[in-house]
C-alpha atoms as a PDB file:
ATOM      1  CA  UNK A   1       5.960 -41.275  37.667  1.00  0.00           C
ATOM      2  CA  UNK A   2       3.171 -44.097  37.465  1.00  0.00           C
ATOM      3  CA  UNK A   3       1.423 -43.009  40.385  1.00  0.00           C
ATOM      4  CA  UNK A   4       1.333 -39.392  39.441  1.00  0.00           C
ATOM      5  CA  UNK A   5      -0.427 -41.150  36.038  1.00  0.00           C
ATOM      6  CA  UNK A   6      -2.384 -42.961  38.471  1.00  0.00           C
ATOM      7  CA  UNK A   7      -3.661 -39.912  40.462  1.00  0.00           C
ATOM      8  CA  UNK A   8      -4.957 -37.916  37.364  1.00  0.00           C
ATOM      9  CA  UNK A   9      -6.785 -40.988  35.920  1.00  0.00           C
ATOM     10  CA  UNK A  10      -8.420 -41.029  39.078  1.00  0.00           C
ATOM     11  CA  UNK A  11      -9.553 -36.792  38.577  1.00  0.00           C
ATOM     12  CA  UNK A  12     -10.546 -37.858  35.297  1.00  0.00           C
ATOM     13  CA  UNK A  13     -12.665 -40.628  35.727  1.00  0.00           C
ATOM     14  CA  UNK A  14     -14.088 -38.501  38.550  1.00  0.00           C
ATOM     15  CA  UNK A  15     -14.716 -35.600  36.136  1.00  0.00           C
ATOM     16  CA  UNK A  16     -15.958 -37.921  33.759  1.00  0.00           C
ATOM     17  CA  UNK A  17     -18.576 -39.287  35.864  1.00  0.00           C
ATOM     18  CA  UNK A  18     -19.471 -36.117  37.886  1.00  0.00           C
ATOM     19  CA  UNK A  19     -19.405 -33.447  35.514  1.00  0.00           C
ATOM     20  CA  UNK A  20     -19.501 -34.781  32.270  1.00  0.00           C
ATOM     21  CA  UNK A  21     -22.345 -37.889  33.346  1.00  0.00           C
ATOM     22  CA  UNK A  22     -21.031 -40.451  31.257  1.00  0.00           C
ATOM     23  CA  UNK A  23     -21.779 -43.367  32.325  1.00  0.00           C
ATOM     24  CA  UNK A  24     -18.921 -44.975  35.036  1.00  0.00           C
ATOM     25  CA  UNK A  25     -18.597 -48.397  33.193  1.00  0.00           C
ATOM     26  CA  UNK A  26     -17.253 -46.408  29.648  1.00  0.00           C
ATOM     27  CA  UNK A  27     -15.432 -43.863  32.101  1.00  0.00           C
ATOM     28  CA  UNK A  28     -13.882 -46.530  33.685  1.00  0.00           C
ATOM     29  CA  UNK A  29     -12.724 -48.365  30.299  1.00  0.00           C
ATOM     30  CA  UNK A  30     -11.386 -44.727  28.858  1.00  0.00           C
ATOM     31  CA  UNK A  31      -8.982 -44.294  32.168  1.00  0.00           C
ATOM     32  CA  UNK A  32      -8.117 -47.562  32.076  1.00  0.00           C
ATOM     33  CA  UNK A  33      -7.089 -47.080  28.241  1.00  0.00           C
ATOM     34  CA  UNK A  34      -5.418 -43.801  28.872  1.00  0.00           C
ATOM     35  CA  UNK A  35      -3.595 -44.867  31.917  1.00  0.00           C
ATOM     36  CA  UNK A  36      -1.969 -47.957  30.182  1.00  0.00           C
ATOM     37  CA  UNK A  37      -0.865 -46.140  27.330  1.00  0.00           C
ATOM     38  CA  UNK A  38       0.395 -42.951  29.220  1.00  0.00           C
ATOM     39  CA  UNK A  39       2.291 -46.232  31.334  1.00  0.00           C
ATOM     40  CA  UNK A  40       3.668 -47.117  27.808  1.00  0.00           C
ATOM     41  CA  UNK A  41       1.819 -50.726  27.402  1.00  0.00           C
ATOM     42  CA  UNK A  42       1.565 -51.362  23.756  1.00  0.00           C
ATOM     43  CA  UNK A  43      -1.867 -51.205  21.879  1.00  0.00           C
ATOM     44  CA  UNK A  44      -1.692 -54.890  22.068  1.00  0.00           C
ATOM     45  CA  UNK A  45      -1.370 -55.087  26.203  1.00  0.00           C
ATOM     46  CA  UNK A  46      -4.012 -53.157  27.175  1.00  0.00           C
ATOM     47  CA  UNK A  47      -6.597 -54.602  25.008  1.00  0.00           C
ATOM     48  CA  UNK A  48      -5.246 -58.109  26.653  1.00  0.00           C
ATOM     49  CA  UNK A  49      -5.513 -56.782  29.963  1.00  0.00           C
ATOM     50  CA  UNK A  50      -9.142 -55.249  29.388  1.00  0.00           C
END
């Protein structure tokens, strides 16, 4: 299940960048924030692990 999480952070941060043009260091944080949480790290975790 994670790496089917994995794969559509990946689309997003690709639509995020591509079509959307924000910029890749705030698309990158946003995935990285969705993807922990749809992983089920608490709020706590993935602010320690950005």
């Amino acid at each position: 299940m994670s790496f089917i999480i994995l794969f559509a952070g990946i689309v997003v941060l690709i639509l995020l960048i591509t079509w959307f043009k924000i910029n890749a260091f705030i698309s990158f944080l946003v995935v990285s924030m969705g993807i922990g949480f749809a992983n089920g790290m608490s709020v706590t975790a993935v602010t320690d692990s950005l």
